[in-house]
Protein backbone atom coordinates (compact mmCIF):
# COMPACT_ATOMS: atom_id res chain seq x y z
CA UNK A 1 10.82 -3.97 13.94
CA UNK A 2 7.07 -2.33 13.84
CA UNK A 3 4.30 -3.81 12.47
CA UNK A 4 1.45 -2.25 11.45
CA UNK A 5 -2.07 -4.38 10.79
CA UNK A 6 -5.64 -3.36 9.78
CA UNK A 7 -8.56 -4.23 7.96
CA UNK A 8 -11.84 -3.26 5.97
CA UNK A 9 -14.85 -5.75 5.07
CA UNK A 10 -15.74 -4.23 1.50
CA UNK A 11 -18.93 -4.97 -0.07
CA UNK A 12 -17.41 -5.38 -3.51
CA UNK A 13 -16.30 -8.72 -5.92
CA UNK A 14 -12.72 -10.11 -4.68
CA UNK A 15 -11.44 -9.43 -8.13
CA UNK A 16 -12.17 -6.02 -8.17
CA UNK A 17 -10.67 -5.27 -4.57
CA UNK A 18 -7.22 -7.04 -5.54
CA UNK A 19 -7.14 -5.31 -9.20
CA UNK A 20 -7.57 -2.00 -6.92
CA UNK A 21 -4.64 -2.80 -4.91
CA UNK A 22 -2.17 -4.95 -7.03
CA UNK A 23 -2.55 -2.23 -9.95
CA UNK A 24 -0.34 0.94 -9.00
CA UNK A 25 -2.62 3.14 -11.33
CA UNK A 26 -5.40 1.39 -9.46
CA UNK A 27 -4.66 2.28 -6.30
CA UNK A 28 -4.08 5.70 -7.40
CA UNK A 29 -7.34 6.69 -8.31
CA UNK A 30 -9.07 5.32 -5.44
CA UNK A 31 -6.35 7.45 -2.89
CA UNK A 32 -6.65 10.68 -3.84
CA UNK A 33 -3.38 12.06 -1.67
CA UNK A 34 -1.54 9.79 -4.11
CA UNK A 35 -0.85 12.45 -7.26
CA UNK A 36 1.87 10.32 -9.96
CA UNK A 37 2.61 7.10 -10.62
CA UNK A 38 5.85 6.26 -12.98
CA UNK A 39 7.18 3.29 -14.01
CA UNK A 40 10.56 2.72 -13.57
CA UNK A 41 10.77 -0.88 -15.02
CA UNK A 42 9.07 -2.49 -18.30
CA UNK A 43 6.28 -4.32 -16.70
CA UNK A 44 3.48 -2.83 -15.32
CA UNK A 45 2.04 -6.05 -13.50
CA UNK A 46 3.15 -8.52 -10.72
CA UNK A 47 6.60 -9.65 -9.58
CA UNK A 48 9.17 -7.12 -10.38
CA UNK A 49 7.25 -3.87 -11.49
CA UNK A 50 9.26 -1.21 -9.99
CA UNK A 51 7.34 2.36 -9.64
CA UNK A 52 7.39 5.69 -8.03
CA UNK A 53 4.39 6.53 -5.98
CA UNK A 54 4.36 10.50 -5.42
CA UNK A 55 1.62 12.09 -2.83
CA UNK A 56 0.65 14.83 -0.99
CA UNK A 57 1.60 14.46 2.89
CA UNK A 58 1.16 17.41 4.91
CA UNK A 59 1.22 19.89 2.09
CA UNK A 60 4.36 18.32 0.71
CA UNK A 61 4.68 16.01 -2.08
CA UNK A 62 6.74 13.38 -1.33
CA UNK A 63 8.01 10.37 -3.48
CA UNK A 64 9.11 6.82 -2.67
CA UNK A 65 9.91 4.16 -5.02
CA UNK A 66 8.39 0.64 -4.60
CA UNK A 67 8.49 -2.97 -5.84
CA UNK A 68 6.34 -5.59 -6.16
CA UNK A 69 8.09 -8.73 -4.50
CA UNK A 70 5.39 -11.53 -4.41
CA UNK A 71 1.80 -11.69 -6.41
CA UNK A 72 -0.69 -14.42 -6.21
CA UNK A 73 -3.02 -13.13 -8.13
CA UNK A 74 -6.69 -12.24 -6.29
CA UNK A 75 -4.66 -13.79 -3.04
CA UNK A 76 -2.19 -11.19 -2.17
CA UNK A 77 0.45 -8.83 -2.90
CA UNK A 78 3.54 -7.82 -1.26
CA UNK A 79 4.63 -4.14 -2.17
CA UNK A 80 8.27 -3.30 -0.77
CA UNK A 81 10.36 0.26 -0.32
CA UNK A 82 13.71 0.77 1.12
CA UNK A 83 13.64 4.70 1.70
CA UNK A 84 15.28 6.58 4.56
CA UNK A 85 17.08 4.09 6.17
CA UNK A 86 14.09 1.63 6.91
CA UNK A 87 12.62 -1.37 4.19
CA UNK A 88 9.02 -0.89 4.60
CA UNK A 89 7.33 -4.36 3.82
CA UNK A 90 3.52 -4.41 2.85
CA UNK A 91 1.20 -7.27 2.07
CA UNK A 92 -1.89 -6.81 1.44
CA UNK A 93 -4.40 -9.71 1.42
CA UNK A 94 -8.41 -10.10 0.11
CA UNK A 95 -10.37 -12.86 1.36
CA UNK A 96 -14.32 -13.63 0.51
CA UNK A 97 -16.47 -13.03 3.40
CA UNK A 98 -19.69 -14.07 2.01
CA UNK A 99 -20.96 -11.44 -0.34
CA UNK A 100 -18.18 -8.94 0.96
CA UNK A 101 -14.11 -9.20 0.44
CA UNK A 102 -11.74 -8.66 3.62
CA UNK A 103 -9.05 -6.71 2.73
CA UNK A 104 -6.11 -6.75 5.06
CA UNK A 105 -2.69 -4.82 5.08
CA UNK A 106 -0.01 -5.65 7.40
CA UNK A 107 3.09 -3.46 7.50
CA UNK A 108 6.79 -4.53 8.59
CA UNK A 109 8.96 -1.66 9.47
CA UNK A 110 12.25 -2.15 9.74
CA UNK A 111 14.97 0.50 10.29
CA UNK A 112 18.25 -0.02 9.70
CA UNK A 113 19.99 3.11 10.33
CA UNK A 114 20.45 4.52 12.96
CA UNK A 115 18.73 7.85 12.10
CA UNK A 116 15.88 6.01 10.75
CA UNK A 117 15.97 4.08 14.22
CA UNK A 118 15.56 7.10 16.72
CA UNK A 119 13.20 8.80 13.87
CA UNK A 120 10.95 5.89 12.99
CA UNK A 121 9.64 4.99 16.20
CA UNK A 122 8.15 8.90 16.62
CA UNK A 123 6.08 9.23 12.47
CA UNK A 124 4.63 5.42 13.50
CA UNK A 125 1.61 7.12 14.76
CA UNK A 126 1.85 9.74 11.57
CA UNK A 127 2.03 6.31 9.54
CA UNK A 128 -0.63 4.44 10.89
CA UNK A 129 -3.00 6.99 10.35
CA UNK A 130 -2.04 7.46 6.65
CA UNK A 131 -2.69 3.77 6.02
CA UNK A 132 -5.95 3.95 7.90
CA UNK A 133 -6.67 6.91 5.32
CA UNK A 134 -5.68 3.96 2.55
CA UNK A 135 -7.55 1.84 3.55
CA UNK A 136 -11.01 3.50 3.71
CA UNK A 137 -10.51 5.11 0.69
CA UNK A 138 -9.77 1.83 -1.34
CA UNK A 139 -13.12 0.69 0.26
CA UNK A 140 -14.97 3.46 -0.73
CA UNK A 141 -13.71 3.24 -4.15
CA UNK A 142 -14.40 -0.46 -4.53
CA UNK A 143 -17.95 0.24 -3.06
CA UNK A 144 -18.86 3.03 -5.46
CA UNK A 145 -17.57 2.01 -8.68
């Protein structure tokens, strides 16, 4: 298993951070690589929304489906995918730091076949940098609007 962990201290209110990141439409419009959200179940909030997050990633769209597994709300989320061979396992968590909110995202990767085993360990870098990308542009979103 992989982990991936980072962090941003955005000057914005905690509720507006999480709202940004636990709504899928949210999150859209502060990454712009991300071009469609669709939701594949009812429910459009918290444990159990199901949707299908489509972006551009080097000139390519490419989709993945996701689930929302856990929600406390203004707390955390956990956001989970099982595509390719490997459950990718996201929780992202906003904390007040004063006037500011820390955001944090740690990332469990976990491959399970054996393609996604000898494949996985070599787009980790690719990964990282894309949820580095996230990150900052989440910030800057919270920060602007």
């Amino acid at each position: 298993m992989k982990s991936v962990r980072t962090s941003r201290t955005i000057q914005a209110p905690l509720e507006k951070v999480f709202q940004v990141i636990a709504d899928p439409r949210g999150f859209q419009a502060a990454v712009a690589d991300i071009t469609h959200v669709e939701f594949l179940s009812e429910q459009q909030h918290g444990v159990g929304t199901r949707f299908r997050e489509t972006r551009m990633m080097k000139d390519k769209e490419h989709s993945v489906v996701l689930e929302v597994t856990e929600l406390v709300e203004n707390d955390r989320i956990r956001i989970v995918s099982d595509e390719g061979g490997t459950v990718w396992d996201s929780v992202f968590t906003v904390e007040p730091q004063g006037d500011a909110v820390l955001m944090t995202l740690v990332m469990d990767v976990k491959p399970y076949k054996l393609k996604a085993k000898l494949t996985t360990p070599l787009i980790m870098g690719f990964v990282s940098k894309a949820i580095e990308s996230d990150m900052d542009a989440v910030a800057r979103y919270c920060e602007q609007s």
